[in-house]
Protein backbone atom coordinates (compact mmCIF):
# COMPACT_ATOMS: atom_id res chain seq x y z
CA UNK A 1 -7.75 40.16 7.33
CA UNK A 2 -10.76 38.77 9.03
CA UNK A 3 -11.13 36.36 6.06
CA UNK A 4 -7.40 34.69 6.90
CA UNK A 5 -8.57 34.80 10.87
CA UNK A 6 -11.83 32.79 9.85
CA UNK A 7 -9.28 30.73 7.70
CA UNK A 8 -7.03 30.00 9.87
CA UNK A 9 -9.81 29.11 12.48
CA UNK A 10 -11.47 26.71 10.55
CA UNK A 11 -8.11 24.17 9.76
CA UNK A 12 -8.05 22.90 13.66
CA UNK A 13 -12.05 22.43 13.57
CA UNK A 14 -11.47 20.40 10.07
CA UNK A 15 -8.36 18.28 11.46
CA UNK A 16 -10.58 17.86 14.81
CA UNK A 17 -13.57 16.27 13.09
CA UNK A 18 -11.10 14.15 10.56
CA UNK A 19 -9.27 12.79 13.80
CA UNK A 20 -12.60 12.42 15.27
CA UNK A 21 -13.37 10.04 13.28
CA UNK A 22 -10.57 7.78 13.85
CA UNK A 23 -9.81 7.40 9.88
CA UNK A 24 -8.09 10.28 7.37
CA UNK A 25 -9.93 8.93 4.35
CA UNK A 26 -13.35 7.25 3.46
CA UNK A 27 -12.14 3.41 3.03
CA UNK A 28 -13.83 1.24 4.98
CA UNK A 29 -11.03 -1.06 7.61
CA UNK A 30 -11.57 -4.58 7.78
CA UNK A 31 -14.46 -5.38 10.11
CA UNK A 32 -16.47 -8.10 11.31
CA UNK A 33 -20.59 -7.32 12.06
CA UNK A 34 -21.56 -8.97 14.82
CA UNK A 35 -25.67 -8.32 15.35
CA UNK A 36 -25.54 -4.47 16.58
CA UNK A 37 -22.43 -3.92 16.63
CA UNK A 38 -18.99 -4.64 14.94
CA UNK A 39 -15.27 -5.40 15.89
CA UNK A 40 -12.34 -3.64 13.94
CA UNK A 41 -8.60 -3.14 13.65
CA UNK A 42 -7.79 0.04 14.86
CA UNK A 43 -6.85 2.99 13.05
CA UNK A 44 -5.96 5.56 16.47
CA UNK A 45 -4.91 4.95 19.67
CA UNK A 46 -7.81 6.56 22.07
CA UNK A 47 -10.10 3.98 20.26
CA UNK A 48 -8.90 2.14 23.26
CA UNK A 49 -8.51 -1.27 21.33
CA UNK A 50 -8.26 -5.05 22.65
CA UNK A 51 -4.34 -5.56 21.90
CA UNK A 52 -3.16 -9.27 20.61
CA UNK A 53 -0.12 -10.55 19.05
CA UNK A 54 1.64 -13.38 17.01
CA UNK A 55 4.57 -15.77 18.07
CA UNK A 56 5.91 -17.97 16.12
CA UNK A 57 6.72 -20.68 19.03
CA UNK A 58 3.55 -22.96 19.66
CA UNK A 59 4.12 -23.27 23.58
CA UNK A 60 4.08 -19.26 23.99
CA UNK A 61 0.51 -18.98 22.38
CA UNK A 62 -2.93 -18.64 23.87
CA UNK A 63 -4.70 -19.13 20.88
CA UNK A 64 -4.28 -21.20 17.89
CA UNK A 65 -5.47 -20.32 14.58
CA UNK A 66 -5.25 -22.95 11.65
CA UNK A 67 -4.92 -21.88 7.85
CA UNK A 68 -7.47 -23.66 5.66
CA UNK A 69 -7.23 -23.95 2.00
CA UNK A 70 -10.87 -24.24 1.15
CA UNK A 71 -13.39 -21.69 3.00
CA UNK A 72 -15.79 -24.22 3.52
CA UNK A 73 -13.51 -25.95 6.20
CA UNK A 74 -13.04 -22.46 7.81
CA UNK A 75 -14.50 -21.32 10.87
CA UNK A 76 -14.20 -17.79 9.45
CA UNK A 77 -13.51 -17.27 5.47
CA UNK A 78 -12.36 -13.67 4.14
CA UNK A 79 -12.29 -13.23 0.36
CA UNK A 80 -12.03 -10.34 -2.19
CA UNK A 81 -15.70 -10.51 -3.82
CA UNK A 82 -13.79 -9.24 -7.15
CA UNK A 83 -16.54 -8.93 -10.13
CA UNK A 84 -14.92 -8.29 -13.06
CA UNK A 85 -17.33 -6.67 -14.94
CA UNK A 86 -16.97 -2.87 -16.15
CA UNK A 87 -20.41 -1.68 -14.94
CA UNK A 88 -19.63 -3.00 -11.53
CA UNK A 89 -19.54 -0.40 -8.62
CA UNK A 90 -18.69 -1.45 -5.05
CA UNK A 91 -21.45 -1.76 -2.42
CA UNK A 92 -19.19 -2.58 0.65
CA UNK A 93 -19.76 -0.11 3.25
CA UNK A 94 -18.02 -1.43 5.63
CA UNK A 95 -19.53 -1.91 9.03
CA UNK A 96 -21.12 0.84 11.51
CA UNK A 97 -19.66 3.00 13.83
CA UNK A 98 -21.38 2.53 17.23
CA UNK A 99 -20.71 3.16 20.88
CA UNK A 100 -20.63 -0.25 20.86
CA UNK A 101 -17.71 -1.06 18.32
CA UNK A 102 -14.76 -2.71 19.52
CA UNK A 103 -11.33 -2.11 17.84
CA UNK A 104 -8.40 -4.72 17.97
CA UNK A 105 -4.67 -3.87 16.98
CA UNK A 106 -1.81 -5.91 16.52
CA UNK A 107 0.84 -5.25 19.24
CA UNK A 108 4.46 -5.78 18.75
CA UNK A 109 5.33 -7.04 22.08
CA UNK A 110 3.32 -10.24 23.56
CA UNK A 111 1.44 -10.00 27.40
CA UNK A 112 0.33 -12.35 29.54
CA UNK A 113 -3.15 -10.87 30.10
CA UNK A 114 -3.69 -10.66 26.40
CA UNK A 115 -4.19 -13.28 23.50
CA UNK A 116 -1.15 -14.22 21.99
CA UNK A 117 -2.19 -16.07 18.43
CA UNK A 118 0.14 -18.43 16.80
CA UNK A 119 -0.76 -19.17 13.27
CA UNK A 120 -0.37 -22.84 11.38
CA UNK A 121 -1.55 -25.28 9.26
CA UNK A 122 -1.85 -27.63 12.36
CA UNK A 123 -5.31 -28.02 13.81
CA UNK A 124 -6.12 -25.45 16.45
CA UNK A 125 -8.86 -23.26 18.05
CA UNK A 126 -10.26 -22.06 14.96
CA UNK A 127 -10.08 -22.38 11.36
CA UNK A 128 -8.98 -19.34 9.13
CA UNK A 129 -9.38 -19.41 5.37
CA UNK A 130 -8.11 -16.08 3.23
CA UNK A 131 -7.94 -15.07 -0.04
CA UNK A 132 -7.23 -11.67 0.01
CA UNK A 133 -5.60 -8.98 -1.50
CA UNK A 134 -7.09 -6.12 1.03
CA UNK A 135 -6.97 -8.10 3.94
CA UNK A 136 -3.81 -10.18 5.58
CA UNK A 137 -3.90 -12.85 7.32
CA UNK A 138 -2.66 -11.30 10.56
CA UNK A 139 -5.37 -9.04 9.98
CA UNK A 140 -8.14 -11.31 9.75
CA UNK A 141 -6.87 -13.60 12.63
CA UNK A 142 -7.03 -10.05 14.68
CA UNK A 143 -10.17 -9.66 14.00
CA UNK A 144 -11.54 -13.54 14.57
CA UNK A 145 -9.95 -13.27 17.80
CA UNK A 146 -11.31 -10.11 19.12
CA UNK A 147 -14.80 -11.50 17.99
CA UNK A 148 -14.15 -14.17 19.60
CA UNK A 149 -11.78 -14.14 22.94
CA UNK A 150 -12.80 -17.27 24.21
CA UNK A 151 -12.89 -20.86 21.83
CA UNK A 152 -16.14 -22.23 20.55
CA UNK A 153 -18.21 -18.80 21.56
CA UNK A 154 -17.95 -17.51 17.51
CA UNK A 155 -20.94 -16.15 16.15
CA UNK A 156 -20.10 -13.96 13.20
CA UNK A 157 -22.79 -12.41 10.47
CA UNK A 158 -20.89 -10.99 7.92
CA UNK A 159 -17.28 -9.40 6.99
């Protein structure tokens, strides 16, 4: 009996550190390392995230995000570094956790006080290139943004 009490005491500490951590499994999200610290799409909703959203009418958006074909015309390039060989074993970590980390989600529903990104292949604020297969390119135009909130102020290290 005092085994199932122990047991059965142990599950809510277990789920309390998983949720603590703001992810159920060990994959890294999409993130962008900016010097100390990093910005990412969030995965919970007390990670108290920056919120933007899409439109698909130009004259609605705050922001606008052009998609390049070549990454060396992007502001900001995400791609898949696939190597095909069998003895190959990923390295990506993803990046840190700190008190400093600042999450982004997509919200479904556009607001004035936040940006509002509309995404084409017409010259705009920034340039996006991906080539992706983990990554969309909602996701990565999240996460350019909420590095970046205002134009021309990008500084980015590493994906």
């Amino acid at each position: 009996m005092l085994h199932l009490r122990m047991l059965a005491s142990a599950i809510p500490l277990l789920a309390v550190g998983v949720l603590a951590g703001g992810q159920f499994t060990s994959a890294s999200q999409p993130c962008i390392a900016i010097g100390h610290t990093s910005v990412q799409l969030a995965t919970a909703p007390w990670q108290s995230p920056q919120h933007v959203s899409f439109t698909d009418d130009a004259n609605r958006a705050t922001v606008r995000v052009q998609l390049v074909d070549r990454p060396e015309l992007a502001d900001f390039a995400v791609a898949d570094d696939v190597d095909a060989s069998a003895d190959a074993t990923p390295t990506r970590k993803g990046c840190p956790i700190t008190a400093a980390t600042r999450y982004v989600t997509i919200a479904a529903h556009e607001k004035a006080s936040e940006p509002v990104i509309y995404l084409s292949e017409q010259p705009g604020d920034y340039r996006l290139y991906v080539n992706s297969t983990r990554v969309s390119i909602r996701d990565a135009a999240a996460l350019l943004i909420g590095a970046a909130p205002r134009p021309g102020k990008l500084v980015l290290s590493q994906l």
